[in-house]
Each structure stands twice: as structure tokens, then as C-alpha cells.
Protein backbone atom coordinates (compact mmCIF):
# COMPACT_ATOMS: atom_id res chain seq x y z
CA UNK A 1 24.23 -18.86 -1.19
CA UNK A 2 21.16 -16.88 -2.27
CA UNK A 3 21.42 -12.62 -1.75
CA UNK A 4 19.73 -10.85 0.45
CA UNK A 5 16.87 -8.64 -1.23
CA UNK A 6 17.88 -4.76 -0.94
CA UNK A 7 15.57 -2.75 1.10
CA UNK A 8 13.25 -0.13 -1.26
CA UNK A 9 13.63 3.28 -0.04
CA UNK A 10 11.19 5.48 -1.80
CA UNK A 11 12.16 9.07 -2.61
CA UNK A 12 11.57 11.79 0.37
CA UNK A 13 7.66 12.95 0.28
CA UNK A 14 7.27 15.80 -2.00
CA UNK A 15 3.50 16.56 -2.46
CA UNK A 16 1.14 15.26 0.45
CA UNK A 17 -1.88 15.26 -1.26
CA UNK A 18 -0.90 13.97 -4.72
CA UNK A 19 0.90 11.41 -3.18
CA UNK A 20 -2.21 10.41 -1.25
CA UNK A 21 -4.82 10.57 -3.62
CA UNK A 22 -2.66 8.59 -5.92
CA UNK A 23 -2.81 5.86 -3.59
CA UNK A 24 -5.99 6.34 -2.30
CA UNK A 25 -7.23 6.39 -6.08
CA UNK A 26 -5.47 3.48 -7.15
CA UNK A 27 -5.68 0.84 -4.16
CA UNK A 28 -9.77 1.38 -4.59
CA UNK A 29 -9.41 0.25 -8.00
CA UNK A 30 -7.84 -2.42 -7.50
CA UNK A 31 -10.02 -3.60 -4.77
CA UNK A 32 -12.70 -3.18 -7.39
CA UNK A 33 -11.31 -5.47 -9.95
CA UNK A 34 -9.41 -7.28 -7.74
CA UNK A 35 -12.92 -9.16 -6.58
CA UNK A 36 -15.84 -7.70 -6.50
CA UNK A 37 -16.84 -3.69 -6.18
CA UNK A 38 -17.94 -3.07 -2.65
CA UNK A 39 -18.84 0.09 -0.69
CA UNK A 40 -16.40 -0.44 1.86
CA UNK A 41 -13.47 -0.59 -0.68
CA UNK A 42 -13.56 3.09 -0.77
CA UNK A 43 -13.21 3.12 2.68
CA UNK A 44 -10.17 0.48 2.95
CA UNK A 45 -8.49 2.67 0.41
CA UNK A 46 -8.60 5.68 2.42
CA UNK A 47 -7.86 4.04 5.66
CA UNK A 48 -4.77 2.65 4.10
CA UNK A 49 -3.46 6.16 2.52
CA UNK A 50 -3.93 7.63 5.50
CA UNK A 51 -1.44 5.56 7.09
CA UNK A 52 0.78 5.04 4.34
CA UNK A 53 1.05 9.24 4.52
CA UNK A 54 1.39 9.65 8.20
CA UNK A 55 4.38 7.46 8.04
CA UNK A 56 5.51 8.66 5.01
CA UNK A 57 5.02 12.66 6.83
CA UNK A 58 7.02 11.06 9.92
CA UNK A 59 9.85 10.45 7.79
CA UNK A 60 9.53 6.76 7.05
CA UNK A 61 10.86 5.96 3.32
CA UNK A 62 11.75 1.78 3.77
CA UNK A 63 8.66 0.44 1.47
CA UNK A 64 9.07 -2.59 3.77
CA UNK A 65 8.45 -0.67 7.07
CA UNK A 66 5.56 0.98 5.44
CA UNK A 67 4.03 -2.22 4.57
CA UNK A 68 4.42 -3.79 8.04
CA UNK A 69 2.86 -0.58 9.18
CA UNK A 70 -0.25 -0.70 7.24
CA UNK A 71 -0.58 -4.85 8.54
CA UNK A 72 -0.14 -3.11 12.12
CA UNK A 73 -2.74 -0.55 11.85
CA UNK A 74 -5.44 -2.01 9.61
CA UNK A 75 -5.32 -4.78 12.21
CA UNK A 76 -8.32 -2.34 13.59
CA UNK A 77 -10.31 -2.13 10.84
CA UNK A 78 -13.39 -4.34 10.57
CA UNK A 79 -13.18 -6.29 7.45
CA UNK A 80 -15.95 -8.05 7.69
CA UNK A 81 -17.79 -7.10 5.04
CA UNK A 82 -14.76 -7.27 2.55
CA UNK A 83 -13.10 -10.06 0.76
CA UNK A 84 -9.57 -8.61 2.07
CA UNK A 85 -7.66 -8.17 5.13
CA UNK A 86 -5.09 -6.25 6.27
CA UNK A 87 -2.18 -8.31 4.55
CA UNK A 88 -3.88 -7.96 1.19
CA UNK A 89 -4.01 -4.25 1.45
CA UNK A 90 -0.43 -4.24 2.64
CA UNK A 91 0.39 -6.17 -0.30
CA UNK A 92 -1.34 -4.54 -2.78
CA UNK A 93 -0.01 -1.02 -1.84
CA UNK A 94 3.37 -2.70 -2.27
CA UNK A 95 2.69 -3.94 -5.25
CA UNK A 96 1.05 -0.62 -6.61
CA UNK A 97 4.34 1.27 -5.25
CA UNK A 98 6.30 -0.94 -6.85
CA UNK A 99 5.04 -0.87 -10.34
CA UNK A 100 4.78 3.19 -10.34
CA UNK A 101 8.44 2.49 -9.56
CA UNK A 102 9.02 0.62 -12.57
CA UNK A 103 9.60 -2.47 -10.55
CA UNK A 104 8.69 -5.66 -11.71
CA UNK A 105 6.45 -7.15 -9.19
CA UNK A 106 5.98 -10.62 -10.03
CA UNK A 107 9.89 -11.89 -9.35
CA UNK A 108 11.16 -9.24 -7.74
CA UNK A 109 13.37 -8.12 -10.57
CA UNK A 110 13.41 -4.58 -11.69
């Protein structure tokens, strides 16, 4: 029988704003390479820090709850003129958390 995958709890917020512009910084990369560079990446990456940080400020550490928090709330946003959608920035914030973590992203082993 297979194991469960162990939640990821991140380590208590200790710096707001480096924590954010990290994010911020590195989701609008990758939504520049990722397809195309668009105006309104820079805008989907500081949508989805914002709400990575207000949960994160509210005490929320699960990197799972996080990401079905940023699916939740970018549900909102207008995407349509951007490649992505809400699920794709949820992922690739996981995905960027998990490699600053030193976490293998590709089969989930560390």
C-alpha cells in the first residue's frame, strides 16, 4: 500500500517583505520564461504574493493550504489576457517554494 505524502509546513514568517518580494520577484520570472513576457505577469505575481503573505501573516504554514488558497482567491482575477490561470500560479508558487526548500519538485522526493 502506497504512503501518504507528509504535509509541508514552512517555517513561521520571519521577514514580511523579503518574504514577499522573493515571491513576487520570482513567480514574474517564471511567468516570463515560462511562455511568453506579458504586462499582466507582473500583475499575477503580485496578486499572488499578496495572498500567499496574508495567509502566511494569519498564521497559515501548510504549503498545501496555501496553494488551495491562492486557486480560491485568484479565482477573481481576470486572466484573460494571460496564458495561465489560477491553478498554474498555484502550482508554480509551489513549485518555487519547494525548490528554495531544497525539495525536489519533479517526484516529490527531497
Amino acid at each position: 500500500m502506497s504512503q501518504p505524502i507528509p504535509p509541508i509546513v514552512l517555517p513561521p514568517l520571519e521577514n514580511v517583505e523579503v518574504e514577499a518580494n522573493w515571491l513576487r520577484q520570482n513567480l514574474h520570472q517564471w511567468l516570463n520564461e515560462e511562455f511568453l513576457p506579458e504586462a499582466i505577469n507582473e500583475t499575477i505575481a503580485y496578486r499572488a504574493s499578496q495572498i500567499f503573505i496574508r495567509h502566511r501573516l494569519e498564521g497559515e504554514n501548510d504549503l498545501g493550504s496555501l496553494v488551495i488558497a491562492i486557486v480560491t482567491e485568484m479565482q477573481s482575477f481576470d486572466f484573460q489576457k494571460s496564458f495561465y490561470s489560477e491553478f498554474a500560479i498555484a502550482n508554480a508558487v509551489s513549485d518555487l517554494i519547494l525548490k528554495s526548500l531544497g525539495i525536489d519538485t519533479c517526484c516529490g522526493n527531497n
